[in-house]
PDB file of N, CA and C in Angstrom:
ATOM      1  N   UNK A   1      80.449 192.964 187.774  1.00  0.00           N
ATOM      2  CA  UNK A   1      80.472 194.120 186.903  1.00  0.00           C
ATOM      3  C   UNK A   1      79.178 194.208 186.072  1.00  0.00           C
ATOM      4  N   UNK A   2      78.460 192.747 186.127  1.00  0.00           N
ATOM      5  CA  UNK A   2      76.945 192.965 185.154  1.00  0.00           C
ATOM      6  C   UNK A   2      76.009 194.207 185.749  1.00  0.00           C
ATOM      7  N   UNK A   3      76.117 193.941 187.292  1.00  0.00           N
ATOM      8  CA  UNK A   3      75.154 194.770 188.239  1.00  0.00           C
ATOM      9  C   UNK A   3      75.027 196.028 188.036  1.00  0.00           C
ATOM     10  N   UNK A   4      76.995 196.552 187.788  1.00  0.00           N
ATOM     11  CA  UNK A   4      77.422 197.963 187.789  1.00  0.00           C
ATOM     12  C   UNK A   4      76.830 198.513 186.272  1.00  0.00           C
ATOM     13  N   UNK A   5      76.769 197.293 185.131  1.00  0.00           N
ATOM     14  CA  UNK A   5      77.204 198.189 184.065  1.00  0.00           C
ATOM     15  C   UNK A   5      75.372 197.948 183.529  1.00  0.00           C
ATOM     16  N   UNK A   6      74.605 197.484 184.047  1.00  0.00           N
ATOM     17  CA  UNK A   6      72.690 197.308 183.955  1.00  0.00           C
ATOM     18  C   UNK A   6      72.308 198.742 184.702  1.00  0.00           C
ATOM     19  N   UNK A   7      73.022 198.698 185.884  1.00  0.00           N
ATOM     20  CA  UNK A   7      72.823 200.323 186.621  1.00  0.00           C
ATOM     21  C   UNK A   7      73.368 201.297 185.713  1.00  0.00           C
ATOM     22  N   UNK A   8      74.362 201.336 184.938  1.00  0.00           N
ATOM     23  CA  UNK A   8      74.511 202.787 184.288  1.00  0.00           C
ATOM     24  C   UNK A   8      73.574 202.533 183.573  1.00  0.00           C
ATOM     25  N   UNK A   9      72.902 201.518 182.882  1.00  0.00           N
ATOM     26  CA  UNK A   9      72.389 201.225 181.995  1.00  0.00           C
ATOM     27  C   UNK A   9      70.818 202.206 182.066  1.00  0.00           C
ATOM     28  N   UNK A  10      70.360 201.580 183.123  1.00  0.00           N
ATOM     29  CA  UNK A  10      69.304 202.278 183.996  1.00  0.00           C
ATOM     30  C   UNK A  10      68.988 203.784 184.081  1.00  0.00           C
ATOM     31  N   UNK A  11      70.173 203.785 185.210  1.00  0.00           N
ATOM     32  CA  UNK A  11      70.570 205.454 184.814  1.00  0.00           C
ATOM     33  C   UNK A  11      70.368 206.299 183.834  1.00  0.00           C
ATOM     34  N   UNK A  12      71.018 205.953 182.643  1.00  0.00           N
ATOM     35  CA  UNK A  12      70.785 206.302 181.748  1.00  0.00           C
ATOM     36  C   UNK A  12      69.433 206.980 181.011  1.00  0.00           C
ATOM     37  N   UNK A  13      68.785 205.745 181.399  1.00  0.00           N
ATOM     38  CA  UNK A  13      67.236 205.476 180.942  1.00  0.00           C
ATOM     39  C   UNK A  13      66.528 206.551 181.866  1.00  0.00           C
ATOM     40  N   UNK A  14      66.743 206.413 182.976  1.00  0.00           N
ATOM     41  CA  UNK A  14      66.042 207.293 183.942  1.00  0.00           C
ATOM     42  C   UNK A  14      66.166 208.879 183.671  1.00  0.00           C
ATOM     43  N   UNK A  15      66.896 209.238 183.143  1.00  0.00           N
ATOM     44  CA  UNK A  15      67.474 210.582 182.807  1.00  0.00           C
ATOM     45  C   UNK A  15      66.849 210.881 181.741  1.00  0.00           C
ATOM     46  N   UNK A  16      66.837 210.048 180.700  1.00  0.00           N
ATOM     47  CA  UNK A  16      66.390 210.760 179.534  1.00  0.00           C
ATOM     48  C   UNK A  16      64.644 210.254 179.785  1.00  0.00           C
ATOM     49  N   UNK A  17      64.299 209.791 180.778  1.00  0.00           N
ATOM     50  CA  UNK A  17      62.772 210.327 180.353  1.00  0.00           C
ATOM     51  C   UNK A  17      62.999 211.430 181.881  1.00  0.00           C
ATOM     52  N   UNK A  18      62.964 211.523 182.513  1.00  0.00           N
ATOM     53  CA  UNK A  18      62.935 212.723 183.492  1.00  0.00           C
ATOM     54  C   UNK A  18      62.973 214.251 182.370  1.00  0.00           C
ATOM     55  N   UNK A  19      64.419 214.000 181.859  1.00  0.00           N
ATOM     56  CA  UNK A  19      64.567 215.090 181.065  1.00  0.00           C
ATOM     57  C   UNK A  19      63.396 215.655 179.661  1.00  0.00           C
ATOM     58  N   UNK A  20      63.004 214.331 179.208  1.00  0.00           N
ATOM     59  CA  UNK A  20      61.962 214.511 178.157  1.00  0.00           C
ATOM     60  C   UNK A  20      60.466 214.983 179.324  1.00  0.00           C
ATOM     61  N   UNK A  21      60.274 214.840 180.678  1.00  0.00           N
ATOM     62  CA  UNK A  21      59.427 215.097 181.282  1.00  0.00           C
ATOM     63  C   UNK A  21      59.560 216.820 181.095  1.00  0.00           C
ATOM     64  N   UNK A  22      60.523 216.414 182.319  1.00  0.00           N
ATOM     65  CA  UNK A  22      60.819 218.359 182.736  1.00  0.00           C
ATOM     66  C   UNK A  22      61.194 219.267 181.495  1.00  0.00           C
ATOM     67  N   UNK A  23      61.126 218.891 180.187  1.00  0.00           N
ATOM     68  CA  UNK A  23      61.609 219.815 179.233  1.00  0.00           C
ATOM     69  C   UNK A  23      59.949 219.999 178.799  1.00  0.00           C
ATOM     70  N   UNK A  24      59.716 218.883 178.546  1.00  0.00           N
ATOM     71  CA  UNK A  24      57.579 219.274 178.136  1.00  0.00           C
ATOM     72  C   UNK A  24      56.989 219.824 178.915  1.00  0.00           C
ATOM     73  N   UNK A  25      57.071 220.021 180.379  1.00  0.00           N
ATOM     74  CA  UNK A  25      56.611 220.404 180.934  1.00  0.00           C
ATOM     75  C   UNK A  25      57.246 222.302 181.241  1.00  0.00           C
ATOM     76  N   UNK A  26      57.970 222.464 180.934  1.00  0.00           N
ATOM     77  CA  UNK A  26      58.681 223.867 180.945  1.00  0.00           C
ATOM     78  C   UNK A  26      59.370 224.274 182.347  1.00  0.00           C
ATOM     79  N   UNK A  27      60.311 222.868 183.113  1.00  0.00           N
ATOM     80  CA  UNK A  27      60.327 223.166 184.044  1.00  0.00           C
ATOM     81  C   UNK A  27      61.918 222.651 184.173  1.00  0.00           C
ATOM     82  N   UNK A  28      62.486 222.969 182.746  1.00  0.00           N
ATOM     83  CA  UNK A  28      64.336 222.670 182.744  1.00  0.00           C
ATOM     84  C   UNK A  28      64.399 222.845 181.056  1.00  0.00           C
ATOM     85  N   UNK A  29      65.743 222.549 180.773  1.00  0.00           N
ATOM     86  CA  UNK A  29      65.667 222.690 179.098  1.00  0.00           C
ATOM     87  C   UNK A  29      67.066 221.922 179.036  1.00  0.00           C
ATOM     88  N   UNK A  30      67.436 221.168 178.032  1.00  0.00           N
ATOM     89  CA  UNK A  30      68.499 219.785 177.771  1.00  0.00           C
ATOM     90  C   UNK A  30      69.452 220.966 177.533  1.00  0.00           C
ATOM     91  N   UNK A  31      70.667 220.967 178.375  1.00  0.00           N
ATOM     92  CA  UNK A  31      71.722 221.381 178.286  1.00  0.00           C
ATOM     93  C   UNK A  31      73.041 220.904 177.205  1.00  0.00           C
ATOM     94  N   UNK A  32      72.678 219.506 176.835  1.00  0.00           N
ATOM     95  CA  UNK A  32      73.184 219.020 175.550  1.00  0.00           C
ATOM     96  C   UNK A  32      72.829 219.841 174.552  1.00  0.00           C
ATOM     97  N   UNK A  33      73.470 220.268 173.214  1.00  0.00           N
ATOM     98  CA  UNK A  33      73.125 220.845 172.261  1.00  0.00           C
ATOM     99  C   UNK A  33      72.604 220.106 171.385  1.00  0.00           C
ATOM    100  N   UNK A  34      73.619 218.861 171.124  1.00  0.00           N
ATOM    101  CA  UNK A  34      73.146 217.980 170.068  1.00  0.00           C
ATOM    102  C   UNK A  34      71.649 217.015 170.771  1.00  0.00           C
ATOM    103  N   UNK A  35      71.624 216.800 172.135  1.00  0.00           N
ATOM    104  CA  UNK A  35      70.520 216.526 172.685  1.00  0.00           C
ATOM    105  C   UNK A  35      69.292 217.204 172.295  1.00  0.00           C
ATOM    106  N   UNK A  36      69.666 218.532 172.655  1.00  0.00           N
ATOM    107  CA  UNK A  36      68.350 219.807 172.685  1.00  0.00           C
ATOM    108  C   UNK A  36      67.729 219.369 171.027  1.00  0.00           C
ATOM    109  N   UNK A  37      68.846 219.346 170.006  1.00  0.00           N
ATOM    110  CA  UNK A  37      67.889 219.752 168.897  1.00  0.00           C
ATOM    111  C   UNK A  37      67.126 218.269 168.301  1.00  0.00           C
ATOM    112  N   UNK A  38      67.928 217.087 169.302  1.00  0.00           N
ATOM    113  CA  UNK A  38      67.185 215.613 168.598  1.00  0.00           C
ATOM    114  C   UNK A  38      65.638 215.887 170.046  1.00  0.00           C
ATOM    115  N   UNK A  39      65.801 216.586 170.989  1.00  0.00           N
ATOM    116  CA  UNK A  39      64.322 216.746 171.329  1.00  0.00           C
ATOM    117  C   UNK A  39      63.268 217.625 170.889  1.00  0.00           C
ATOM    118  N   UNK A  40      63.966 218.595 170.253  1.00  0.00           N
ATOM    119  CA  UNK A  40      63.371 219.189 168.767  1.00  0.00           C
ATOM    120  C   UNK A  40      62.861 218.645 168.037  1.00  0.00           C
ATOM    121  N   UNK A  41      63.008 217.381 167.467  1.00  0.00           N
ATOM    122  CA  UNK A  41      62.667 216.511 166.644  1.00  0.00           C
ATOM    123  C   UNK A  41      61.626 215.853 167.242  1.00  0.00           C
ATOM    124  N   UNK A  42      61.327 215.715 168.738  1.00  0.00           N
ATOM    125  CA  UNK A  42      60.462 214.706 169.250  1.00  0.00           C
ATOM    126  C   UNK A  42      61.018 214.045 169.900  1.00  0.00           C
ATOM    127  N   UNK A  43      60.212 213.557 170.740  1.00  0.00           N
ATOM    128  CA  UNK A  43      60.556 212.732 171.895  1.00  0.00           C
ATOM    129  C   UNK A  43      60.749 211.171 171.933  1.00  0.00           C
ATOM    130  N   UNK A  44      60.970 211.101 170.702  1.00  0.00           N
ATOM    131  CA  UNK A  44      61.350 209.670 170.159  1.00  0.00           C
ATOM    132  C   UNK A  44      62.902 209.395 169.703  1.00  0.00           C
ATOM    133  N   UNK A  45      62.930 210.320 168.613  1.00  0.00           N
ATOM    134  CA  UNK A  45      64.197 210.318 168.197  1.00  0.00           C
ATOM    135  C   UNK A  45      64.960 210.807 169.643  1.00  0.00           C
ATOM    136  N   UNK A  46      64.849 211.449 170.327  1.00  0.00           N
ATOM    137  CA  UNK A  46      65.740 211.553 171.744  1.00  0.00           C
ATOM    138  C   UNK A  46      65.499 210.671 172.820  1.00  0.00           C
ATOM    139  N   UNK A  47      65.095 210.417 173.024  1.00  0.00           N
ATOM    140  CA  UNK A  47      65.056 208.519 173.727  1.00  0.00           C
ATOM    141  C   UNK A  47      65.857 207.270 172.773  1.00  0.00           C
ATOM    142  N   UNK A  48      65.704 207.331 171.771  1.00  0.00           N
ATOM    143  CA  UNK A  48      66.268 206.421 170.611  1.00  0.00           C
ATOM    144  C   UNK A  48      67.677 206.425 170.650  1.00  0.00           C
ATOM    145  N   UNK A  49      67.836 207.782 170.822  1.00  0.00           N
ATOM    146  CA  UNK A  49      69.777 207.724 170.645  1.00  0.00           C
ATOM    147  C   UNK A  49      69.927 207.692 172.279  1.00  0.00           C
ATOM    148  N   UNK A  50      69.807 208.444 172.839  1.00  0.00           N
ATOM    149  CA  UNK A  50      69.960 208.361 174.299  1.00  0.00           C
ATOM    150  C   UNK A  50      69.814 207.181 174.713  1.00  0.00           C
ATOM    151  N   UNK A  51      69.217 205.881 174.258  1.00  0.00           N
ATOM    152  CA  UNK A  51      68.894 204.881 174.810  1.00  0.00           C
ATOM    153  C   UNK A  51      70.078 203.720 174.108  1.00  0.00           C
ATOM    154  N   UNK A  52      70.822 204.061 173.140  1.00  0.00           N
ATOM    155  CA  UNK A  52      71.488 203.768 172.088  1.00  0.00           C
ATOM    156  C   UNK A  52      73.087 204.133 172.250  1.00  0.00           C
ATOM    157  N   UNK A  53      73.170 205.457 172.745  1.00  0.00           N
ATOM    158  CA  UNK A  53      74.437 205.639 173.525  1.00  0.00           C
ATOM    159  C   UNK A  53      75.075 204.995 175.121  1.00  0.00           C
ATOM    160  N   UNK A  54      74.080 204.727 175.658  1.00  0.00           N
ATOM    161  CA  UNK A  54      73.967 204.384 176.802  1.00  0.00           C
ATOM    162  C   UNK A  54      73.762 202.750 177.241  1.00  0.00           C
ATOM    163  N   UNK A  55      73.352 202.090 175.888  1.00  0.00           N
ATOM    164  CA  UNK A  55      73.554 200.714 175.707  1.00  0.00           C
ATOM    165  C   UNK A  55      74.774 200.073 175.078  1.00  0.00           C
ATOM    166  N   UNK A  56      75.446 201.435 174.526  1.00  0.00           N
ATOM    167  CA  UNK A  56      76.995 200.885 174.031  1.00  0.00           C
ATOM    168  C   UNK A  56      77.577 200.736 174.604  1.00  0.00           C
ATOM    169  N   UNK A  57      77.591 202.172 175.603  1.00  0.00           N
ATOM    170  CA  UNK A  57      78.494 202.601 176.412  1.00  0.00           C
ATOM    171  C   UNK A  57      78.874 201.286 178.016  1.00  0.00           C
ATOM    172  N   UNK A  58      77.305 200.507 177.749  1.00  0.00           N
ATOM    173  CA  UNK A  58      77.045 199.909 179.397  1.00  0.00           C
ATOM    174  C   UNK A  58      77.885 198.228 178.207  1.00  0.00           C
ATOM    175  N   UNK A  59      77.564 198.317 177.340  1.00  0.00           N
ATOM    176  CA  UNK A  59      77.980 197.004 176.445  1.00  0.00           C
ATOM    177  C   UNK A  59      79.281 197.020 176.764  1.00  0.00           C
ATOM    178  N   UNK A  60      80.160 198.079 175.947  1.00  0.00           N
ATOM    179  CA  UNK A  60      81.669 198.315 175.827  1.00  0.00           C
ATOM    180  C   UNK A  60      82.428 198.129 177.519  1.00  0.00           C
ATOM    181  N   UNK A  61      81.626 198.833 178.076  1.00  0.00           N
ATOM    182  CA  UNK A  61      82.479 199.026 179.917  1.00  0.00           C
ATOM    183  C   UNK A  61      82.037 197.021 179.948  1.00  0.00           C
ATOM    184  N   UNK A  62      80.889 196.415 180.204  1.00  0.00           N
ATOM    185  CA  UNK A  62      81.039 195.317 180.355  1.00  0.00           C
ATOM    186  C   UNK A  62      81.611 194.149 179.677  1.00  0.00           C
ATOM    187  N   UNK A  63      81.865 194.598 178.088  1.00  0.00           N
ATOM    188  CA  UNK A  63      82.796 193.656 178.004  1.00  0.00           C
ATOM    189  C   UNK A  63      84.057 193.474 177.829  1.00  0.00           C
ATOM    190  N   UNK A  64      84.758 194.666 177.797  1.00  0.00           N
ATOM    191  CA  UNK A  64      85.911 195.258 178.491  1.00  0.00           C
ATOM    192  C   UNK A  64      86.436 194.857 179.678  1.00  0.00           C
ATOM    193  N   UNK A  65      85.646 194.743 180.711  1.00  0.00           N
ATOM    194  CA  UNK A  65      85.433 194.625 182.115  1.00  0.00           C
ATOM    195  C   UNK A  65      86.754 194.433 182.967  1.00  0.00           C
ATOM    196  N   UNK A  66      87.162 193.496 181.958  1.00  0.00           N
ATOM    197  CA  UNK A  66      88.669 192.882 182.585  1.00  0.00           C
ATOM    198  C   UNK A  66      89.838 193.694 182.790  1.00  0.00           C
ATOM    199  N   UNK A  67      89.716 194.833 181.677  1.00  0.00           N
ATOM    200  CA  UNK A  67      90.550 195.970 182.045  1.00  0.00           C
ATOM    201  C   UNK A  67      90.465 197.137 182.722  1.00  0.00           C
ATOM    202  N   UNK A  68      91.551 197.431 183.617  1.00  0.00           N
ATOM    203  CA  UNK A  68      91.473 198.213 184.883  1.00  0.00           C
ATOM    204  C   UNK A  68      90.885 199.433 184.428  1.00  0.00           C
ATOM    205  N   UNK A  69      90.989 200.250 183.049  1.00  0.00           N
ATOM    206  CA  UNK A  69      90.834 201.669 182.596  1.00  0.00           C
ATOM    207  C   UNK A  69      88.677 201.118 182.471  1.00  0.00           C
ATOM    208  N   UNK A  70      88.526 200.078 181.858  1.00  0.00           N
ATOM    209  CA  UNK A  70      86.773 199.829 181.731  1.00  0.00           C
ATOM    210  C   UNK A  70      86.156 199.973 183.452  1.00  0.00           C
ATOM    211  N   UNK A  71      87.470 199.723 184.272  1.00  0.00           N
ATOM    212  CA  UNK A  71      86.328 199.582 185.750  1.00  0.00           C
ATOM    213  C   UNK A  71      86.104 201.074 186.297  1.00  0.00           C
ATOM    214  N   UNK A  72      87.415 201.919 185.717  1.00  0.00           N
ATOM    215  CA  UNK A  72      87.379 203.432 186.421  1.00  0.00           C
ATOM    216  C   UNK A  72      86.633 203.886 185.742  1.00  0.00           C
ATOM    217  N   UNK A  73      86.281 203.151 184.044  1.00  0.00           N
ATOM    218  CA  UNK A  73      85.369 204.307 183.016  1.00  0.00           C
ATOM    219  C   UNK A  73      83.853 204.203 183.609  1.00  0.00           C
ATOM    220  N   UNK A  74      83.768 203.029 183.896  1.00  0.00           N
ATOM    221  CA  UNK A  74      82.266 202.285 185.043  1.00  0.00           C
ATOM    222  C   UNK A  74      81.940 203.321 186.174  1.00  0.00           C
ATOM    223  N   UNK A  75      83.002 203.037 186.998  1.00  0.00           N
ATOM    224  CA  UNK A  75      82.656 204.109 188.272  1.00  0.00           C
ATOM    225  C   UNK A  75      82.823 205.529 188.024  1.00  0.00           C
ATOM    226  N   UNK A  76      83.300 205.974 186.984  1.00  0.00           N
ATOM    227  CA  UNK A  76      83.447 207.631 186.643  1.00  0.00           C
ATOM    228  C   UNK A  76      81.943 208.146 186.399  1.00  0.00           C
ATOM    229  N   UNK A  77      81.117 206.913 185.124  1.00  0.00           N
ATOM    230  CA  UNK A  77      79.774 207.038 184.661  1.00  0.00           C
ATOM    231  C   UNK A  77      79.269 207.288 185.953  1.00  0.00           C
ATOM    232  N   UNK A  78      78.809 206.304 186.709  1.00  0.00           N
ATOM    233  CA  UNK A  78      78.183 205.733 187.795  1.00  0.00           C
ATOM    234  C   UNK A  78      77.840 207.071 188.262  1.00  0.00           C
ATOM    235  N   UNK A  79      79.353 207.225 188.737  1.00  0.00           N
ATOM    236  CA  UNK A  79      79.405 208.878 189.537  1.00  0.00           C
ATOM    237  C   UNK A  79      78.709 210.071 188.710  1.00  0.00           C
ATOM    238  N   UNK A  80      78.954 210.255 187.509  1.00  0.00           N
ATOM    239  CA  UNK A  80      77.971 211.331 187.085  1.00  0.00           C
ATOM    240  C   UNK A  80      76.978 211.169 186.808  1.00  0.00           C
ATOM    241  N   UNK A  81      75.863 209.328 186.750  1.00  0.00           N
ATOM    242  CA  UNK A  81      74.668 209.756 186.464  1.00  0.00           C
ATOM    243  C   UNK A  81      73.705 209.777 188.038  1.00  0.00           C
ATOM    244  N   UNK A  82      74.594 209.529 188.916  1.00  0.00           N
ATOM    245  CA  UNK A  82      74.489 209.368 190.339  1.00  0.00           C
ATOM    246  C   UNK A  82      73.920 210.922 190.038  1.00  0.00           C
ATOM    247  N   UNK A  83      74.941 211.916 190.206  1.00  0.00           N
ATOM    248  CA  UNK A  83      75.293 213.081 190.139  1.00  0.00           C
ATOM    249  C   UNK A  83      73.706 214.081 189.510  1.00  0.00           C
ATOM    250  N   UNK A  84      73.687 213.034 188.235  1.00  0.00           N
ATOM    251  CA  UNK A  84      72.716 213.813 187.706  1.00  0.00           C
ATOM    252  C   UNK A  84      70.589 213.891 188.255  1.00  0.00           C
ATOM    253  N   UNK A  85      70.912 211.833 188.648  1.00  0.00           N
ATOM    254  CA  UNK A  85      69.761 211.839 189.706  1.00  0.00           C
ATOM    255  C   UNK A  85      69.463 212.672 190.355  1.00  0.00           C
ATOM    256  N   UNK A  86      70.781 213.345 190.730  1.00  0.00           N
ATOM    257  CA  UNK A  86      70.709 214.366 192.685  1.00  0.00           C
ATOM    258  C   UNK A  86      70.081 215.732 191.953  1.00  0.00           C
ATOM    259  N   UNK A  87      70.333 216.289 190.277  1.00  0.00           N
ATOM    260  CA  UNK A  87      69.329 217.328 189.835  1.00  0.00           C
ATOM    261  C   UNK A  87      68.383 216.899 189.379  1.00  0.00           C
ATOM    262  N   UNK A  88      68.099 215.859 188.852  1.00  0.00           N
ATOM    263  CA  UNK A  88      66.899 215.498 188.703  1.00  0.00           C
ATOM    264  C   UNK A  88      65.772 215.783 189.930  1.00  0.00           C
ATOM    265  N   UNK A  89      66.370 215.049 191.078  1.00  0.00           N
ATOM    266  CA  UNK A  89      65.379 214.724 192.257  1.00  0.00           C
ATOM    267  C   UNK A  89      65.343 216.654 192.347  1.00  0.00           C
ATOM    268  N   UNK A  90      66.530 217.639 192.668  1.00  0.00           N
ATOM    269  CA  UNK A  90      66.177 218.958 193.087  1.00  0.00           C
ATOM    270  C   UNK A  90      65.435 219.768 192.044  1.00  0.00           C
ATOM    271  N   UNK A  91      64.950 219.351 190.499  1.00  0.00           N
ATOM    272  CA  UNK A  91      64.576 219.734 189.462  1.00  0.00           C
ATOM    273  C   UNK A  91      62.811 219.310 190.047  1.00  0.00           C
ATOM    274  N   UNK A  92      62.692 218.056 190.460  1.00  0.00           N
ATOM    275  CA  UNK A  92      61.468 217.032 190.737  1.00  0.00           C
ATOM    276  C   UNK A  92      60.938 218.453 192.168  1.00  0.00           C
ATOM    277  N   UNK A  93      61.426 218.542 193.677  1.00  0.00           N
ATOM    278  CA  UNK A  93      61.481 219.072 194.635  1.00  0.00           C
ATOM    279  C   UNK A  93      61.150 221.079 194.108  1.00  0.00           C
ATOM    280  N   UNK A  94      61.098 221.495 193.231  1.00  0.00           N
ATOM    281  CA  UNK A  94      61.366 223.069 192.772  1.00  0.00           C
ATOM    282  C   UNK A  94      59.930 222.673 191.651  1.00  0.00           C
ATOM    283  N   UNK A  95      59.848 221.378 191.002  1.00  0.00           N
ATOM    284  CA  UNK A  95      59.146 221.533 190.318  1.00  0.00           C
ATOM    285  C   UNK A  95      57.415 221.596 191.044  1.00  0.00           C
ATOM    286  N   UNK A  96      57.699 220.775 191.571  1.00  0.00           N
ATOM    287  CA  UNK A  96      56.098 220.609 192.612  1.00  0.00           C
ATOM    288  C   UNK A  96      55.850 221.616 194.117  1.00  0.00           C
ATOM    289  N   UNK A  97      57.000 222.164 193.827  1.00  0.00           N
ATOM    290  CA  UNK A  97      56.711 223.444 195.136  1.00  0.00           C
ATOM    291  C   UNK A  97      57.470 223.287 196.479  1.00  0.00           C
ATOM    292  N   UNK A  98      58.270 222.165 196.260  1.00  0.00           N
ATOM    293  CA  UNK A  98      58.710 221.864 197.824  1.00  0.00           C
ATOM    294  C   UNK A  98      60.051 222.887 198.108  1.00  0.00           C
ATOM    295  N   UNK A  99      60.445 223.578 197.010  1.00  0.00           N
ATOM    296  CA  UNK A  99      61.781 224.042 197.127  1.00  0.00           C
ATOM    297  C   UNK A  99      61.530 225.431 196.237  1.00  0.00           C
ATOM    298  N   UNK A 100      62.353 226.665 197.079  1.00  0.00           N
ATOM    299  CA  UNK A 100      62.067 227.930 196.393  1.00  0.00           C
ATOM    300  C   UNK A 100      63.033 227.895 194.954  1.00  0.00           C
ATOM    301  N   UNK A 101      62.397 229.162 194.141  1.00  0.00           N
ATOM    302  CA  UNK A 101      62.980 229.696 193.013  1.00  0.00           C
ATOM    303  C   UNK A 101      64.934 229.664 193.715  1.00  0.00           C
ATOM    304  N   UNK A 102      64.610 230.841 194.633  1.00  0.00           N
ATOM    305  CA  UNK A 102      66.197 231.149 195.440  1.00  0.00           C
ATOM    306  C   UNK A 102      67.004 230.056 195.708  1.00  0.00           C
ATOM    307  N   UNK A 103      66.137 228.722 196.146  1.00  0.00           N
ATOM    308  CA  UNK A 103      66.964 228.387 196.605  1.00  0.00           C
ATOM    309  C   UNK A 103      67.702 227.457 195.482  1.00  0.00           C
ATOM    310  N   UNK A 104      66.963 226.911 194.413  1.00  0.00           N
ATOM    311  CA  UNK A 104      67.614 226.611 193.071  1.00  0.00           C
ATOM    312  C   UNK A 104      68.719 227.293 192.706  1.00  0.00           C
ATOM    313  N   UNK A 105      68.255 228.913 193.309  1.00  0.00           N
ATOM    314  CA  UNK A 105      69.739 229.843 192.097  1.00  0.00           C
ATOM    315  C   UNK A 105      70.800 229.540 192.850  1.00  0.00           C
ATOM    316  N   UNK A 106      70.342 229.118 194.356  1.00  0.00           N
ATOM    317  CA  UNK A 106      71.450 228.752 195.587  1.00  0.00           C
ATOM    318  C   UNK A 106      72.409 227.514 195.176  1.00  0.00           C
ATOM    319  N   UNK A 107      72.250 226.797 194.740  1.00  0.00           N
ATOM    320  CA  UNK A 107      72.073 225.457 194.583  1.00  0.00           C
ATOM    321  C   UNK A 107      73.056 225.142 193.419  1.00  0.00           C
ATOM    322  N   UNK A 108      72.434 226.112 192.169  1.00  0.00           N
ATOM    323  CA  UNK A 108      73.370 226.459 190.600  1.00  0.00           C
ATOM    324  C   UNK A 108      74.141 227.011 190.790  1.00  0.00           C
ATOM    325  N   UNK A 109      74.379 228.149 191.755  1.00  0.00           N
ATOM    326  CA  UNK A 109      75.492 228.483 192.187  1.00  0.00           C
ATOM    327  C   UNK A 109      76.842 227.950 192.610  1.00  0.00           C
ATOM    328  N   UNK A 110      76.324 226.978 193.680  1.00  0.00           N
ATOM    329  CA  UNK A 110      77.031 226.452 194.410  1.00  0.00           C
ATOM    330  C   UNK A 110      77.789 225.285 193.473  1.00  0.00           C
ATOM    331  N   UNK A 111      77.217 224.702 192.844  1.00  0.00           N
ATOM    332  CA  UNK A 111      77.660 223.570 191.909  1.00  0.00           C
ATOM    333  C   UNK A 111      78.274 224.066 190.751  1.00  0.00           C
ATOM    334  N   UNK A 112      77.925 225.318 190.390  1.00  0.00           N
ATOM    335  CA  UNK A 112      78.802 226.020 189.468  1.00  0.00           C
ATOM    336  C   UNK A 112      80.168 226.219 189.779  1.00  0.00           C
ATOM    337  N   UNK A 113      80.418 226.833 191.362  1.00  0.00           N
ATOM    338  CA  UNK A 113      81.714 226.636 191.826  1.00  0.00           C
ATOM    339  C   UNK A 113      82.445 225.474 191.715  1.00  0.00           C
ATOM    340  N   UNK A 114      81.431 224.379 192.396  1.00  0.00           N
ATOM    341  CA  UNK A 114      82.336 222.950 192.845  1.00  0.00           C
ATOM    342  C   UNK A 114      82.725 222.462 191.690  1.00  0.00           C
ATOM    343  N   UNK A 115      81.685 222.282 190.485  1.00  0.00           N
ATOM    344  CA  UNK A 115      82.128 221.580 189.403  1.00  0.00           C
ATOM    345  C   UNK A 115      83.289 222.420 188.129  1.00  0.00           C
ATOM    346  N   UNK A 116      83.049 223.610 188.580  1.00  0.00           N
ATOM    347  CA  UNK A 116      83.766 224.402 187.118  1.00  0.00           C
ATOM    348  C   UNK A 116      84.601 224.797 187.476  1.00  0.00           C
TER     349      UNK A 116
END
């Protein structure tokens, strides 16, 4: 469970600088609210907590571990920052030209259905 709960850990990490990338760069905007306005503040204070929520969160699931509800809360994370890699990478692919405007709206669409 160390492996699983260093990978959300990771995850985590990976997201919030992608996101502090693609938001400076004008090529996404933090869909968090309370996110959006601590990257308002700078790109410190939003790495700081983001890095801070995500070290509790990987703390609490691992030392929990032993209970069955900490292993599903593990693989639930897992699954959505999995999830969120997969826009990152199509955010990364749209940002450098490999992928049209359309086919993004294709894409938001489609995940708008599946997920909502």
């Amino acid at each position: 469970m160390a492996n699983q709960t260093f990978l959300l850990f990771l995850l985590n990490f990976l997201d919030a600088v992608f996101t502090i990338y693609w938001v400076r760069n004008g090529f996404a905007s933090e869909g968090n609210h309370l996110m959006a306005s601590l990257l308002d503040m700078g790109d410190m204070p939003f790495l700081l907590v983001k890095i801070a929520v995500g070290a509790t969160a990987a703390i609490v699931l691992w030392r929990w571990s032993d209970f069955k509800l900490a292993r599903y809360g593990l693989g639930l994370a897992l699954t959505i920052y999995v999830g969120l890699m997969g826009i990152h990478f199509v955010t990364g692919l749209s940002a450098f030209g490999y992928i049209s405007g359309a086919m993004v709206n294709d894409f938001a669409v489609w995940s708008s259905r599946v997920f909502c």
